[in-house]
C-alpha atoms as a PDB file:
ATOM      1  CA  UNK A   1       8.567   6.041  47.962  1.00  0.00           C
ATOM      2  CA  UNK A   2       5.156   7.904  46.967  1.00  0.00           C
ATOM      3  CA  UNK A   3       2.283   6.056  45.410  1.00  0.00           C
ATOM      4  CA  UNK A   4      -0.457   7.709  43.300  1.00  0.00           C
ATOM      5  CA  UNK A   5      -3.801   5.794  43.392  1.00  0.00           C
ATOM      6  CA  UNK A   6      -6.152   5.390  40.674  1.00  0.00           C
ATOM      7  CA  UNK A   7      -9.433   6.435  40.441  1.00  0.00           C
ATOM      8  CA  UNK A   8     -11.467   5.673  43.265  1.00  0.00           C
ATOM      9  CA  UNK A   9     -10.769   4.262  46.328  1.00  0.00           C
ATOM     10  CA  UNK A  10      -8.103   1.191  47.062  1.00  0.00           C
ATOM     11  CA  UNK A  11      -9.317  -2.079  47.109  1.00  0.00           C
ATOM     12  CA  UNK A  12      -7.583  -4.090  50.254  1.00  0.00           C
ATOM     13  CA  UNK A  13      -7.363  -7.506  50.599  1.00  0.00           C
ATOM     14  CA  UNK A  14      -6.573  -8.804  53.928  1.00  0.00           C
ATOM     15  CA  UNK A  15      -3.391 -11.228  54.061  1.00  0.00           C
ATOM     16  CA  UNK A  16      -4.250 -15.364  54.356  1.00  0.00           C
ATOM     17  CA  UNK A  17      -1.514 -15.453  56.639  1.00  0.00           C
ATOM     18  CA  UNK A  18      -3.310 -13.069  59.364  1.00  0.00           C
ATOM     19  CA  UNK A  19      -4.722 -14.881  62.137  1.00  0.00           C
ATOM     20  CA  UNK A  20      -8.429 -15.116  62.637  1.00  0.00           C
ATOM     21  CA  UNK A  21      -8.061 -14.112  66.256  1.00  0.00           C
ATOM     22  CA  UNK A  22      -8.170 -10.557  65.568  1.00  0.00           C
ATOM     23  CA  UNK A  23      -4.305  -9.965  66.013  1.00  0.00           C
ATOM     24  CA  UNK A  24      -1.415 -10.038  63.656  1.00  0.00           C
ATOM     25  CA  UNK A  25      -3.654  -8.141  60.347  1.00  0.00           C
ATOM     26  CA  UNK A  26      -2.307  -7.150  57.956  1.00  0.00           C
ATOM     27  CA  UNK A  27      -4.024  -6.057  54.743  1.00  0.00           C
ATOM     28  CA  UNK A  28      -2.400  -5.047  51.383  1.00  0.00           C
ATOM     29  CA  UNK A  29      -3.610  -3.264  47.834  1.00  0.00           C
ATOM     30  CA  UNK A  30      -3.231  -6.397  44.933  1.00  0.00           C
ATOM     31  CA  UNK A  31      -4.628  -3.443  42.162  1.00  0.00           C
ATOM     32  CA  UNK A  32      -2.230  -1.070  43.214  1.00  0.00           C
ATOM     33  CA  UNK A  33       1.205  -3.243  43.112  1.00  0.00           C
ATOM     34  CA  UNK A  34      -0.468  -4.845  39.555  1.00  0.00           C
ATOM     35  CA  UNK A  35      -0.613  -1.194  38.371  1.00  0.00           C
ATOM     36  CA  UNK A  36       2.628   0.380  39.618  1.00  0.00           C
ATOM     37  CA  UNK A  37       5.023  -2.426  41.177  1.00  0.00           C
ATOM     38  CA  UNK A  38       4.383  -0.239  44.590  1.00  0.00           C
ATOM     39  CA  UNK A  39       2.351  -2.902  47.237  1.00  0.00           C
ATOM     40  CA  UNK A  40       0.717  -1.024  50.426  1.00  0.00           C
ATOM     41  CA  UNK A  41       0.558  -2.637  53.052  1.00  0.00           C
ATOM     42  CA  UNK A  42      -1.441  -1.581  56.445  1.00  0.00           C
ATOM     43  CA  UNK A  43      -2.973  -2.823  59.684  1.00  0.00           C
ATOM     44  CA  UNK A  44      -5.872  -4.071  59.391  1.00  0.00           C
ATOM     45  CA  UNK A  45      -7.277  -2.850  63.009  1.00  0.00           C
ATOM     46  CA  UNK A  46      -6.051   0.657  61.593  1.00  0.00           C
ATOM     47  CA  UNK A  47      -7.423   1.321  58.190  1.00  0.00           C
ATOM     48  CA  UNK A  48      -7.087   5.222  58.749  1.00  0.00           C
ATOM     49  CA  UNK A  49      -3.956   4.623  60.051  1.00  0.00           C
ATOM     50  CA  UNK A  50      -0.421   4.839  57.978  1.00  0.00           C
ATOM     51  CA  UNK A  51       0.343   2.425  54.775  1.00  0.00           C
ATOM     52  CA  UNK A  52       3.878   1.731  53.871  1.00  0.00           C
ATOM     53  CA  UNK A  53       4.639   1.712  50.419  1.00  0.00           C
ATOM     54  CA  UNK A  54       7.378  -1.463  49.169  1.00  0.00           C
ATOM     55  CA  UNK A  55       8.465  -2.758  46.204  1.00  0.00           C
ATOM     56  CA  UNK A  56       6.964  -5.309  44.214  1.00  0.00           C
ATOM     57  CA  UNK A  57      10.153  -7.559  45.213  1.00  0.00           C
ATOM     58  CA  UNK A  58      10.603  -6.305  49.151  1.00  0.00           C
ATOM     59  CA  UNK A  59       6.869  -7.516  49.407  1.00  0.00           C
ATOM     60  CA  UNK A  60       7.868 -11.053  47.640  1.00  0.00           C
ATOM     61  CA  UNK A  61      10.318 -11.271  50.300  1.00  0.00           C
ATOM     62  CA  UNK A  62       8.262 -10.491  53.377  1.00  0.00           C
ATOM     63  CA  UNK A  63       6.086 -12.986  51.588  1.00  0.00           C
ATOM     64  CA  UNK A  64       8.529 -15.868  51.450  1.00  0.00           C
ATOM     65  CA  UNK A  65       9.517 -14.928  55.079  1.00  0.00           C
ATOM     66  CA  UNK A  66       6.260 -15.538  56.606  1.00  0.00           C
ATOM     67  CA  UNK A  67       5.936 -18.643  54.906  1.00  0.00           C
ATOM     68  CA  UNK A  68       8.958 -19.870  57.087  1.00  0.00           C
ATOM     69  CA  UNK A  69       8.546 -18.783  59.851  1.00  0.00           C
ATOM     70  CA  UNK A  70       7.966 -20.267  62.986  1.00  0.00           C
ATOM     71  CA  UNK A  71       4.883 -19.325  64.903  1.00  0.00           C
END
């Protein structure tokens, strides 16, 4: 799946379920998945790293999933 940004640069938005220790961050683009139904997502201690690129629906799901889980 290939996204094309907008003009100018993405705006992320680090996840409320990252902890505030510094591990676990995870940081997605809210603009991007409004615009195109595409969310990247990325590591926060990365931001030059690699994004993936899921649906508006897979990201829903890995949404409901943390919210259940057990940590």
């Amino acid at each position: 799946m290939s996204i094309t940004p907008g003009p100018g640069p993405m705006r992320w938005v680090k996840s409320t379920y990252s902890g505030g220790d510094g591990g676990q961050c995870i940081e997605w683009a809210p603009a991007m998945a409004a615009t195109t139904r595409v969310v990247p997502i990325r590591d926060s201690k990365r931001p030059a790293g690699p994004s993936l690129a899921v649906s508006a629906e897979a990201f829903a799901g890995l949404v409901a999933m943390a919210r259940t889980a057990d940590v």
